[in-house]
C-alpha atoms as a PDB file:
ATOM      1  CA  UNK A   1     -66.020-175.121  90.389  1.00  0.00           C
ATOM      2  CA  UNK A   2     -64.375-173.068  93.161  1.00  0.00           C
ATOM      3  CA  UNK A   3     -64.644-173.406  96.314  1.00  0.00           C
ATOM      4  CA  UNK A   4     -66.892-169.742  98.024  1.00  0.00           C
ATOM      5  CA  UNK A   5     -65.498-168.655 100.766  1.00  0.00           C
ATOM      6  CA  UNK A   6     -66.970-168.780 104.308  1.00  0.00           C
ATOM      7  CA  UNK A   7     -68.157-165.165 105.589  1.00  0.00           C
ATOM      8  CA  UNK A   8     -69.276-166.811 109.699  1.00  0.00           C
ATOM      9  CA  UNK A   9     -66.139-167.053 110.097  1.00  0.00           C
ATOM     10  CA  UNK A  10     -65.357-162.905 110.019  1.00  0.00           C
ATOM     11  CA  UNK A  11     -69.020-162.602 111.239  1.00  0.00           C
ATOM     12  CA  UNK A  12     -68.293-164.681 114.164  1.00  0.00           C
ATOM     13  CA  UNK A  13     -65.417-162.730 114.858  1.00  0.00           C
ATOM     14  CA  UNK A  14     -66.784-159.375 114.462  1.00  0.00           C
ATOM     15  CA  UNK A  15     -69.665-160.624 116.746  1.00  0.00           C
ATOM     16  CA  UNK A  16     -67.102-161.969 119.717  1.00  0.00           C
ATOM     17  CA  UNK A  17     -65.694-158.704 119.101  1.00  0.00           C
ATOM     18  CA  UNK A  18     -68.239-156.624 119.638  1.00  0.00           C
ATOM     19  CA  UNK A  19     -69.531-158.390 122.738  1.00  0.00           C
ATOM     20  CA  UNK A  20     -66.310-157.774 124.188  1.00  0.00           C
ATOM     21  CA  UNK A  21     -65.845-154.371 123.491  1.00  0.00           C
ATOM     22  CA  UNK A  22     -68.852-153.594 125.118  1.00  0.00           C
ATOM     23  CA  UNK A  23     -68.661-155.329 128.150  1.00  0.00           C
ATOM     24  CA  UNK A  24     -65.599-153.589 128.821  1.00  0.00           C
ATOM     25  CA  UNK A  25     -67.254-150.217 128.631  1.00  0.00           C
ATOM     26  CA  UNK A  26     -69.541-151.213 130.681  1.00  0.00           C
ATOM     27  CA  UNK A  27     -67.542-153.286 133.416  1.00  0.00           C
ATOM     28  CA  UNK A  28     -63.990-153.241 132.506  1.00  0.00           C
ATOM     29  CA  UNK A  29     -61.781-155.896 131.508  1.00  0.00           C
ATOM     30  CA  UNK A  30     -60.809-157.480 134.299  1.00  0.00           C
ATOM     31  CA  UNK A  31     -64.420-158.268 134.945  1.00  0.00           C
ATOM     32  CA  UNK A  32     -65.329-159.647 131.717  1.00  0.00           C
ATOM     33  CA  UNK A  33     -64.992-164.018 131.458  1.00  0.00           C
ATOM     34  CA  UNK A  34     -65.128-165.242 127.798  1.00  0.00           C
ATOM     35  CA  UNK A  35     -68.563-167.125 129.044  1.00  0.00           C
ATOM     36  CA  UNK A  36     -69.904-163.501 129.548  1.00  0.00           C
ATOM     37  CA  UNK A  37     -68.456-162.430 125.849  1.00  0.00           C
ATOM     38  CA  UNK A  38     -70.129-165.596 124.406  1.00  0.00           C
ATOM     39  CA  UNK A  39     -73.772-165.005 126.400  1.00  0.00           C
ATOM     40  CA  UNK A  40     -73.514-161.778 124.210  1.00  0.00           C
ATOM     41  CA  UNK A  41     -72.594-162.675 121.370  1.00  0.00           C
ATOM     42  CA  UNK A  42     -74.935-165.746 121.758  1.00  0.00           C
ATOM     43  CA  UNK A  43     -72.351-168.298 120.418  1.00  0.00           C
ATOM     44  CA  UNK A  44     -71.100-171.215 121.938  1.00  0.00           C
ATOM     45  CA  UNK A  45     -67.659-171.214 124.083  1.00  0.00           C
ATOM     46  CA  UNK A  46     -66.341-173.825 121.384  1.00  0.00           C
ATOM     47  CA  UNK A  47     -66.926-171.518 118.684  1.00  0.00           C
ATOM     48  CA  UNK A  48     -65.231-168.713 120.747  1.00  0.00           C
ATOM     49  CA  UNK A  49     -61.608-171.045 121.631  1.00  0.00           C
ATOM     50  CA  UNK A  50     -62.257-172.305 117.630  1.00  0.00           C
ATOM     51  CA  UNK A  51     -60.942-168.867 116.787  1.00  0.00           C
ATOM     52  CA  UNK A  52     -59.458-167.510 120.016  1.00  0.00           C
ATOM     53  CA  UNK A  53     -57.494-170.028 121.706  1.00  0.00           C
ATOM     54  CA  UNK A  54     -55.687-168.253 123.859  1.00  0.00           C
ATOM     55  CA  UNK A  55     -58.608-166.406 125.386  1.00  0.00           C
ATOM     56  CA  UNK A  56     -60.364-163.225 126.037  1.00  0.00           C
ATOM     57  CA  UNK A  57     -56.421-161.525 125.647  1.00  0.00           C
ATOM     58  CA  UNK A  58     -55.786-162.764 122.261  1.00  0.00           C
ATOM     59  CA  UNK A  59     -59.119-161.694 121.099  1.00  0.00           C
ATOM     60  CA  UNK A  60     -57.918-158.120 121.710  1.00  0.00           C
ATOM     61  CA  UNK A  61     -55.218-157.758 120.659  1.00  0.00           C
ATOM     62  CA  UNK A  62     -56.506-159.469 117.327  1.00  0.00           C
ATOM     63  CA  UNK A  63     -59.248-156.557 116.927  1.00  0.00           C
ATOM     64  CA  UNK A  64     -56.725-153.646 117.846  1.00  0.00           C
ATOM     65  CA  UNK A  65     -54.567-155.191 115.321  1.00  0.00           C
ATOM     66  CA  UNK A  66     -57.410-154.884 112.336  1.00  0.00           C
ATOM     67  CA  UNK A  67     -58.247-151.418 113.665  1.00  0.00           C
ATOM     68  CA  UNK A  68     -54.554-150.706 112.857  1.00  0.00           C
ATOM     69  CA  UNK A  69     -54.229-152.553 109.845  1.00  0.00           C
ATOM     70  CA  UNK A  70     -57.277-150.716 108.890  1.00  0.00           C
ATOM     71  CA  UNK A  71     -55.831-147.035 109.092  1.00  0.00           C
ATOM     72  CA  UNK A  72     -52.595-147.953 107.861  1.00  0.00           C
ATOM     73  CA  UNK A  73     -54.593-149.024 104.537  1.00  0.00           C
ATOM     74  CA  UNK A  74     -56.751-146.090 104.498  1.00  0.00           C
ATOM     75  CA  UNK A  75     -53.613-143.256 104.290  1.00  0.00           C
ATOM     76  CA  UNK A  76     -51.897-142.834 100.711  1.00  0.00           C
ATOM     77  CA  UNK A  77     -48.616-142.034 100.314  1.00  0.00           C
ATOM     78  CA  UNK A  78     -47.663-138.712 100.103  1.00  0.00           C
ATOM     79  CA  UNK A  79     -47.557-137.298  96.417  1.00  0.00           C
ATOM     80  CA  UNK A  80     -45.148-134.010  95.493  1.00  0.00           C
ATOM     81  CA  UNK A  81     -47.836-132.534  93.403  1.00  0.00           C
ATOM     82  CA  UNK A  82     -49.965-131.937  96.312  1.00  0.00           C
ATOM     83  CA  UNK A  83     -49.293-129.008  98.677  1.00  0.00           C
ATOM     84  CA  UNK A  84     -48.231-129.607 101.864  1.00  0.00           C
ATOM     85  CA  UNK A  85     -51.578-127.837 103.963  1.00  0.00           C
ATOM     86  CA  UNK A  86     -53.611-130.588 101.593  1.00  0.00           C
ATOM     87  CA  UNK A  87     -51.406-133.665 101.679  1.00  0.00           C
ATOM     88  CA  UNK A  88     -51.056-133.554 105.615  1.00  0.00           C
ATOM     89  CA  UNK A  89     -53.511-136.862 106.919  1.00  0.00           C
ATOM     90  CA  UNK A  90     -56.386-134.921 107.426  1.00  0.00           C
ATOM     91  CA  UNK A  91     -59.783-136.556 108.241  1.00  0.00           C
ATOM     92  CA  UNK A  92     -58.268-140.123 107.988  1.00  0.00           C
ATOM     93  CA  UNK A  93     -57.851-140.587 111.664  1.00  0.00           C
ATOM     94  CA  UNK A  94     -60.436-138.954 112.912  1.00  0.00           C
ATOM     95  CA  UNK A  95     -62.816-140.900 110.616  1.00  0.00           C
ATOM     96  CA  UNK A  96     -61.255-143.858 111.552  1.00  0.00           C
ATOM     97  CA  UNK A  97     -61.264-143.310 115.291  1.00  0.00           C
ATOM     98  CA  UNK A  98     -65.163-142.495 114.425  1.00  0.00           C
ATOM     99  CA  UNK A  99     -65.863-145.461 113.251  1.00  0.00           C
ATOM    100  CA  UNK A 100     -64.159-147.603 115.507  1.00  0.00           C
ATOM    101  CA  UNK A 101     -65.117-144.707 118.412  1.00  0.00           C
ATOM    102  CA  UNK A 102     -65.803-147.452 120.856  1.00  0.00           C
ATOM    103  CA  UNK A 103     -62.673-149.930 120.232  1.00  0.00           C
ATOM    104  CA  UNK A 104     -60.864-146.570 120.239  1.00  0.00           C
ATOM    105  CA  UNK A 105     -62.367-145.918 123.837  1.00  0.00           C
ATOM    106  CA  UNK A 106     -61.169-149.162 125.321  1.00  0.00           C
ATOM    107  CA  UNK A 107     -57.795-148.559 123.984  1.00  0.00           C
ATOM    108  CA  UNK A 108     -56.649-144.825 125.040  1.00  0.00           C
ATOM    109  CA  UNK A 109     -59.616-143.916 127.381  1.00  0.00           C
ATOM    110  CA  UNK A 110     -58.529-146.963 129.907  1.00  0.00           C
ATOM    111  CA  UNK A 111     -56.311-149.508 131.194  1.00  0.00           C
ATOM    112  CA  UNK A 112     -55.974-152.657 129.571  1.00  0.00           C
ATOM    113  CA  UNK A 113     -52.239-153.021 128.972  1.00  0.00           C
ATOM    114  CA  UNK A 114     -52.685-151.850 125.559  1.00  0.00           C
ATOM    115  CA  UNK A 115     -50.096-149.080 125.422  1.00  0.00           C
ATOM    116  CA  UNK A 116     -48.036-151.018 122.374  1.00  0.00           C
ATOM    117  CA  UNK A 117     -50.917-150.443 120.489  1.00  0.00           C
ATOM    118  CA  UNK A 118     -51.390-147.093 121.397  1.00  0.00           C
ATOM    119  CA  UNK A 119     -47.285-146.337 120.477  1.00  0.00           C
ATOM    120  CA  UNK A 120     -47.668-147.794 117.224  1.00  0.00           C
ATOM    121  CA  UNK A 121     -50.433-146.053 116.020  1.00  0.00           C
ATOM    122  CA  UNK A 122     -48.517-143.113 117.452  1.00  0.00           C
ATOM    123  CA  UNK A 123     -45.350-144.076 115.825  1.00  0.00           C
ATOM    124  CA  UNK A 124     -47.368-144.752 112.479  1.00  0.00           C
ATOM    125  CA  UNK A 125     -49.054-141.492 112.352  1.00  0.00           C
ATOM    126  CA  UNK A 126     -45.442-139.957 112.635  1.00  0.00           C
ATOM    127  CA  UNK A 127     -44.035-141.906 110.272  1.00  0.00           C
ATOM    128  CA  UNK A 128     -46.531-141.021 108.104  1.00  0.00           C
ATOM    129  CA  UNK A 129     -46.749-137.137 108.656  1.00  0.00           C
ATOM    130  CA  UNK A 130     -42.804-137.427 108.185  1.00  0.00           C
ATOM    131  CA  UNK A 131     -42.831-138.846 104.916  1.00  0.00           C
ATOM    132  CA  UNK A 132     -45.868-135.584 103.471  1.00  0.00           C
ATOM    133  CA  UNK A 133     -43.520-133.056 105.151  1.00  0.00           C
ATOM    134  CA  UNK A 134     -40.016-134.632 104.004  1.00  0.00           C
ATOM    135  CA  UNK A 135     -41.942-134.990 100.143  1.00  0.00           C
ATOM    136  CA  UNK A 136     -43.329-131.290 100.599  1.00  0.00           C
ATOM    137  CA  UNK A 137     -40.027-129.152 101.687  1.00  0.00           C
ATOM    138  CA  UNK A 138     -37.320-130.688  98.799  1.00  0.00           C
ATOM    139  CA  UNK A 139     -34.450-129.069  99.873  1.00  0.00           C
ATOM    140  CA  UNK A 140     -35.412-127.064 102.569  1.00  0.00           C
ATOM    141  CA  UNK A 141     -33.711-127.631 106.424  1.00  0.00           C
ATOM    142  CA  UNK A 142     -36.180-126.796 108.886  1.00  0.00           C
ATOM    143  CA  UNK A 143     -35.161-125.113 112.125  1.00  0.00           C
ATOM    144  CA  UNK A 144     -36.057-128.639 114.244  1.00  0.00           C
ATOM    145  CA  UNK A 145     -35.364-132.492 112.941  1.00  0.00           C
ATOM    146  CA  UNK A 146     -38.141-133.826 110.987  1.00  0.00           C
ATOM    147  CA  UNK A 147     -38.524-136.644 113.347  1.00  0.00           C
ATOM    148  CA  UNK A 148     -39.147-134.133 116.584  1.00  0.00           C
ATOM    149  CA  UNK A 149     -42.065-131.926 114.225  1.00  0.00           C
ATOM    150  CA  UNK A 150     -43.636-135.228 113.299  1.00  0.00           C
ATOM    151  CA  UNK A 151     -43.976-137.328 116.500  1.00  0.00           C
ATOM    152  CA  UNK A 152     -45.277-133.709 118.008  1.00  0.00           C
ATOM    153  CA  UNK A 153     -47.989-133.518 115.936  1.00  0.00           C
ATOM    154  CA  UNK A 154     -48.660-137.163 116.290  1.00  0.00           C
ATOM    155  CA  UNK A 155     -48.683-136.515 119.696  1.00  0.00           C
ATOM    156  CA  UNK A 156     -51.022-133.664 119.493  1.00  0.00           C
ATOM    157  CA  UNK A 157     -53.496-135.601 117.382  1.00  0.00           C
ATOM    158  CA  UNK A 158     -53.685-138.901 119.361  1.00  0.00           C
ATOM    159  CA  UNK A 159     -54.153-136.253 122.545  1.00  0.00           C
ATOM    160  CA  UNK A 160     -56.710-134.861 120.234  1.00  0.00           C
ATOM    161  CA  UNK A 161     -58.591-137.828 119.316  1.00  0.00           C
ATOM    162  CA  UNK A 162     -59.009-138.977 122.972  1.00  0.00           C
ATOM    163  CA  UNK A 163     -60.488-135.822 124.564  1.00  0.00           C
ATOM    164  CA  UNK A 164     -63.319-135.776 121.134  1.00  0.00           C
ATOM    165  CA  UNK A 165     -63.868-139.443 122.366  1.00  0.00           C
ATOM    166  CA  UNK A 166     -63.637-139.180 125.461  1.00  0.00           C
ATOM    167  CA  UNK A 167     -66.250-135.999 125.758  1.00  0.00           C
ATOM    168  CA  UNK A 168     -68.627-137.826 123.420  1.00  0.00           C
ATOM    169  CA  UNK A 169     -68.415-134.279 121.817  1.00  0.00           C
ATOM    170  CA  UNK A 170     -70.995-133.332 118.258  1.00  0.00           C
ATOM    171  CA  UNK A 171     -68.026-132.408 116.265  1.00  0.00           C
ATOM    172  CA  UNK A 172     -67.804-134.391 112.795  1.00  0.00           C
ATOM    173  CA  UNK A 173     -64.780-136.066 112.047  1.00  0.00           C
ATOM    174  CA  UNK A 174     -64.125-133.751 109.270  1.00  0.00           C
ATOM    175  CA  UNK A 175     -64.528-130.459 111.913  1.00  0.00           C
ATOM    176  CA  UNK A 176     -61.961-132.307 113.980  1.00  0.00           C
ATOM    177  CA  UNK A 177     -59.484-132.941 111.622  1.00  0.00           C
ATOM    178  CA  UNK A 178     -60.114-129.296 110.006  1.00  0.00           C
ATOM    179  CA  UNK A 179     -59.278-127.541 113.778  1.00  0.00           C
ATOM    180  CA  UNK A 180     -56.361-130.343 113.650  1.00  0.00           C
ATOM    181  CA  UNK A 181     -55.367-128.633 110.718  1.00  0.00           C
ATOM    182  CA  UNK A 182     -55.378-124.705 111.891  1.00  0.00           C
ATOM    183  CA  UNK A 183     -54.247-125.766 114.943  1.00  0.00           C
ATOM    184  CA  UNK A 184     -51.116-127.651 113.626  1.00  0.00           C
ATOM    185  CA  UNK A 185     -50.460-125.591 110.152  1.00  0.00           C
ATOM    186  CA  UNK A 186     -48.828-122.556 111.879  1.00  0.00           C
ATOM    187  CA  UNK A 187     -46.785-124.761 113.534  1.00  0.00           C
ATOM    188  CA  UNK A 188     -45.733-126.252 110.508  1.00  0.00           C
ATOM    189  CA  UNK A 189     -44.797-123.628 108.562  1.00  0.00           C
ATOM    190  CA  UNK A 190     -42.869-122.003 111.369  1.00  0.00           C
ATOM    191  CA  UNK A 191     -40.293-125.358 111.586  1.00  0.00           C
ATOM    192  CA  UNK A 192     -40.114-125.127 107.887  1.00  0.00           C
ATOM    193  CA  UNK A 193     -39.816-120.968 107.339  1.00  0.00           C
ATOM    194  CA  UNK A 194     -42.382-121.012 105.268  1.00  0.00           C
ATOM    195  CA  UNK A 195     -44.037-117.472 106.591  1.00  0.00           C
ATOM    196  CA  UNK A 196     -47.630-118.947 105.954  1.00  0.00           C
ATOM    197  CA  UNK A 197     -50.129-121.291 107.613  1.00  0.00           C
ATOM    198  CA  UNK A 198     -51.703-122.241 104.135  1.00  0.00           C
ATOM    199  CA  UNK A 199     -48.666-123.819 102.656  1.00  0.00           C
END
């Protein structure tokens, strides 16, 4: 008979989580003790060190690194049968930094020493684009690197993504990434003399 597997143990993480996130919002992190994350999340300070040993630091990092993990598993790879003003990432990341609008705050609306988390989504996100635009021009040479077009509109959509958060705006995440797309498209097909924003 096997053995079923013990959901507290993401619950109680999700909770500690939680707490934390929005005790920062409200106070910053600095100000925040792990006795004040636990009074939220109305666990003990053993469960919290059970899971968190190193402290209020290592439980961030831990839930940036699932919010990353997260997006990297929600993008496909690119496909050649898809045109390029379709395959580009779209709504992923602005769904994603929807959903995880307030962890998304605490990491590029203020200061908490999280800028390597920041750079790699960056850096993903580039890597990503890269690969749609490298599968979608074949032969082609563009008139600027690859790597410069892709970590601009990276760039652009991480700069993006902050000011919707940030102004607590009623766009949708699919409006978002739609503007994302006129905004960036033109550019696109400019680099790659294509002649056409719908490409």
């Amino acid at each position: 008979m096997s053995k079923r597997p013990d959901r507290r143990g993401p619950r109680t993480r999700r909770l500690l989580r939680d707490a934390l996130i929005s005790l920062i919002l409200e106070k910053g992190y600095d100000a925040v003790t792990v006795q004040d994350i636990t009074d939220r999340a109305n666990l003990g300070r053993a469960t919290f060190y059970l899971h968190f040993k190193n402290g209020k630091d290592q439980l961030l990092m831990n839930s940036l690194r699932e919010m990353f993990d997260d997006l990297k598993a929600r993008i496909a790879p690119p496909s050649p049968d898809v045109p390029l003003g379709d395959m580009m990432i779209r709504t992923v990341p602005f769904q994603h930094a929807f959903e995880y609008r307030d962890l998304y705050r605490v990491t590029l609306l203020s200061q908490q020493g999280t800028a390597a988390i920041v750079n790699g989504i960056r850096e993903y996100l580039a890597g990503s684009m890269r690969e749609r635009i490298d599968v979608a021009i074949g032969e082609r040479q563009p008139l600027v690197p690859l790597d410069v077009l892709a970590n601009y509109l990276a760039g652009a959509m991480i700069s993006l993504i902050s000011w919707w958060l940030k102004q607590d705006s009623n766009y949708t995440a699919e409006q978002m990434a739609e503007m994302f797309r006129q905004l960036s498209m033109p550019t696109i097909s400019t680099v790659l003399g294509t002649g056409s924003s719908s490409t």
